[in-house]
Protein backbone atom coordinates (compact mmCIF):
# COMPACT_ATOMS: atom_id res chain seq x y z
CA UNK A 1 9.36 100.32 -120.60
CA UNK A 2 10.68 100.47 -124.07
CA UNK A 3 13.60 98.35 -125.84
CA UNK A 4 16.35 100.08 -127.16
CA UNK A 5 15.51 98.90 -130.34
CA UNK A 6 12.32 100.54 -130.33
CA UNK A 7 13.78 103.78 -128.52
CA UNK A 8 16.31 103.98 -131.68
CA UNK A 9 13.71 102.69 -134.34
CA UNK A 10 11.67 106.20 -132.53
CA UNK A 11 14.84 108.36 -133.21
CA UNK A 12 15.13 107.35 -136.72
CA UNK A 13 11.15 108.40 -137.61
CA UNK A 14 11.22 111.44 -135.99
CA UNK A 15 14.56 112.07 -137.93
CA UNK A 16 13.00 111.28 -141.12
CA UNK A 17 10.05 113.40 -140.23
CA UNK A 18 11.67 116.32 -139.69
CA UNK A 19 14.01 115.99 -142.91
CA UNK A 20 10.98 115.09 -145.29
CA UNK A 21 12.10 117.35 -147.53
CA UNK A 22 15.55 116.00 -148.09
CA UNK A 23 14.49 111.96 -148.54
CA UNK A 24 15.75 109.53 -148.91
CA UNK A 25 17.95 110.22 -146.01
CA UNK A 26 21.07 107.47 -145.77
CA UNK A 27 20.92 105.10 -142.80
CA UNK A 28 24.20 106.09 -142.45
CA UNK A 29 23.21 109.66 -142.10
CA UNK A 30 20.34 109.03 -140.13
CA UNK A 31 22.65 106.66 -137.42
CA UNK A 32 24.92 109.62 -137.22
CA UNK A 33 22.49 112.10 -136.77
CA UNK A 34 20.21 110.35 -133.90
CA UNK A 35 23.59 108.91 -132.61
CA UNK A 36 22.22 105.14 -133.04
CA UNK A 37 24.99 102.38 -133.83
CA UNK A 38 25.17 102.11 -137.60
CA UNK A 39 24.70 98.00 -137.95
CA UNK A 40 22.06 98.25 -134.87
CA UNK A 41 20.60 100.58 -136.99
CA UNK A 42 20.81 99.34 -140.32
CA UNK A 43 18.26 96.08 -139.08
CA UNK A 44 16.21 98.35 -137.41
CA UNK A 45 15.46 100.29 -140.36
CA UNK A 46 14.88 97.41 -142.55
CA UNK A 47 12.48 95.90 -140.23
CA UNK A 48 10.44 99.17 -140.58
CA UNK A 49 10.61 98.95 -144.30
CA UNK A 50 9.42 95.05 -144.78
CA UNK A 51 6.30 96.16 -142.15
CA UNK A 52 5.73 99.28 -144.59
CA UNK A 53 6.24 101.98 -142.14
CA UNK A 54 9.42 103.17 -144.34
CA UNK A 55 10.11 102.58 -148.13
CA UNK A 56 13.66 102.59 -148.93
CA UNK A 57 15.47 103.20 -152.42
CA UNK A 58 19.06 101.50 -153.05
CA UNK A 59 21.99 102.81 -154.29
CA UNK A 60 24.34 105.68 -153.81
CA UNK A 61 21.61 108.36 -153.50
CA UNK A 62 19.07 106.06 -152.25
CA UNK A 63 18.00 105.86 -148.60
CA UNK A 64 14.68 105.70 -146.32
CA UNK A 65 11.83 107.62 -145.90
CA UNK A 66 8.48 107.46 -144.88
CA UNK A 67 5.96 105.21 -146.40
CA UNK A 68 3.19 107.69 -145.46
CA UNK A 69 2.60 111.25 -144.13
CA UNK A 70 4.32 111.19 -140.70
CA UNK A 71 0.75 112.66 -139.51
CA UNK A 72 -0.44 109.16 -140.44
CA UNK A 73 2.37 107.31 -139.07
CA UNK A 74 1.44 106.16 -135.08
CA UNK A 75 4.10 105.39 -132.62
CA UNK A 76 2.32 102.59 -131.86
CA UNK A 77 2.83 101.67 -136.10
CA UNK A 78 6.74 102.12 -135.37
CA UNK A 79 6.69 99.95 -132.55
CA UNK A 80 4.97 96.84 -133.49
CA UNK A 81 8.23 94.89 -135.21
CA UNK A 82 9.55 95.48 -132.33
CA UNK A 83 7.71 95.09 -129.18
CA UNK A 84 5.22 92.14 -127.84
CA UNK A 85 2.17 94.25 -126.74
CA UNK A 86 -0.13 91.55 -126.49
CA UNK A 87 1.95 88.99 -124.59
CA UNK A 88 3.07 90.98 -121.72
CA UNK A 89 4.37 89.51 -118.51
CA UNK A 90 3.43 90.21 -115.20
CA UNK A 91 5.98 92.50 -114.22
CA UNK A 92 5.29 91.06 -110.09
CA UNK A 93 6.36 87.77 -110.96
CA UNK A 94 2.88 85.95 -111.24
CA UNK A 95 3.42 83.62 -114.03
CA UNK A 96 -0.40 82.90 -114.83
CA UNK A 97 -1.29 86.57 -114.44
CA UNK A 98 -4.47 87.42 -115.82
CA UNK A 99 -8.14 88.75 -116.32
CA UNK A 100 -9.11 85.03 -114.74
CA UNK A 101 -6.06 84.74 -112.63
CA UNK A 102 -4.99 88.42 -111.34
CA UNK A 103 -1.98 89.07 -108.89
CA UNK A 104 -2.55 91.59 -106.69
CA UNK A 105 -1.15 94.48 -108.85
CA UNK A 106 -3.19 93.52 -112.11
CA UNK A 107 -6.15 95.77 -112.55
CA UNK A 108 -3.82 98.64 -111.66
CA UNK A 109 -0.76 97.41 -114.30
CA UNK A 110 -3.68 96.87 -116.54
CA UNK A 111 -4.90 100.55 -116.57
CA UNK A 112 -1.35 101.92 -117.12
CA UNK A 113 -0.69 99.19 -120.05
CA UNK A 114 -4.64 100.30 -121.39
CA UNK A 115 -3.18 104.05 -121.07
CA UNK A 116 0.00 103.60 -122.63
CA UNK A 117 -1.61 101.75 -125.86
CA UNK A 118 -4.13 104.96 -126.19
CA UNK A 119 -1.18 107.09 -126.27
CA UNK A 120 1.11 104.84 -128.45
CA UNK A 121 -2.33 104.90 -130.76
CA UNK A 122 -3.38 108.61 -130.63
CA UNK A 123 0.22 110.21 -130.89
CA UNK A 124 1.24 110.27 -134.47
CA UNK A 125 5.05 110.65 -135.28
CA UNK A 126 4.14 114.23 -136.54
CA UNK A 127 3.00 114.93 -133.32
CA UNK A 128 6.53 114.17 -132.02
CA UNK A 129 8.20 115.70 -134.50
CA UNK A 130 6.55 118.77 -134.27
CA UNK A 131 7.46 119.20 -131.04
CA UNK A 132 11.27 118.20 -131.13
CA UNK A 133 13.95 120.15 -132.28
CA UNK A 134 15.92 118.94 -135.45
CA UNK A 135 18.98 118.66 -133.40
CA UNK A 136 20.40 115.24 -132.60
CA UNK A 137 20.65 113.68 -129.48
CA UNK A 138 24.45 113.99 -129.79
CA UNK A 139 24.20 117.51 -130.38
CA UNK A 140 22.12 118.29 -127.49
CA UNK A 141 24.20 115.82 -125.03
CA UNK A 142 27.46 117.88 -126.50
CA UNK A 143 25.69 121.30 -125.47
CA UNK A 144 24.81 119.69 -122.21
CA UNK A 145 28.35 118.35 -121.24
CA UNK A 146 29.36 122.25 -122.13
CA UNK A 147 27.24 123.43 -119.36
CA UNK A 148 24.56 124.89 -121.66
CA UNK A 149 20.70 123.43 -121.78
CA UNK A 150 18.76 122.38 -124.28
């Protein structure tokens, strides 16, 4: 239900989460390491920084990181430049889908869309973090493609 834009801008903050300790992290490094297209990327991350979710520092050792704690960062924070929560369309088609004017589907859609905000809300990027392993999705698809799990 995502855009890829917000699935990589999601790759890159739970990258920088993990490697706190070594920011700024280069886009460049970053792109490699969550295996996002470099120019995609590159936008993505400035977006983030001019809605203050990153800061970035130029130059050769400069780079992105977080603009606070990742255990104050939502998901819901890292998705906002990117997705239209609030104008949603009715997935069934019903162009004046609404409170007033439901389709058949609507109260239903409207509890998963209510559930999916709480969570997008309540989940910090810590949380995520936490939970992932530092290795990048091209690491993992490698080990997979091997015949191991991960």
């Amino acid at each position: 239900m995502l855009s890829r834009t917000s699935e990589y801008a999601l790759r890159a903050l739970i990258h920088l989460a993990q490697h706190e300790e070594e920011c700024p992290v280069s886009g460049a490094r970053i792109a490699a390491e969550t295996d996002v297209p470099p120019k995609y990327l590159s936008k993505i991350l400035g977006d983030l920084a001019r809605a203050g979710v990153l800061e970035s520092a130029p130059g050769k050792t400069g780079g992105f990181r977080l603009a606070l704690p990742a255990k104050q960062i939502s998901l819901l924070d890292v998705l906002l430049p990117f997705e239209q929560f609030e104008r949603r369309r009715c997935p069934f088609g019903n162009h004046v889908c609404s409170d007033v004017n439901p389709c058949n589907a609507h109260d239903k859609w409207k509890k998963v869309i209510e559930t999916e905000q709480r969570f997008l809300r309540k989940t910090s990027v810590h949380d995520i973090a936490l939970r992932m392993s530092p290795a990048s999705p091209r690491t993992a698809a490698r080990g997979r493609k091997k015949g191991t799990r991960s």
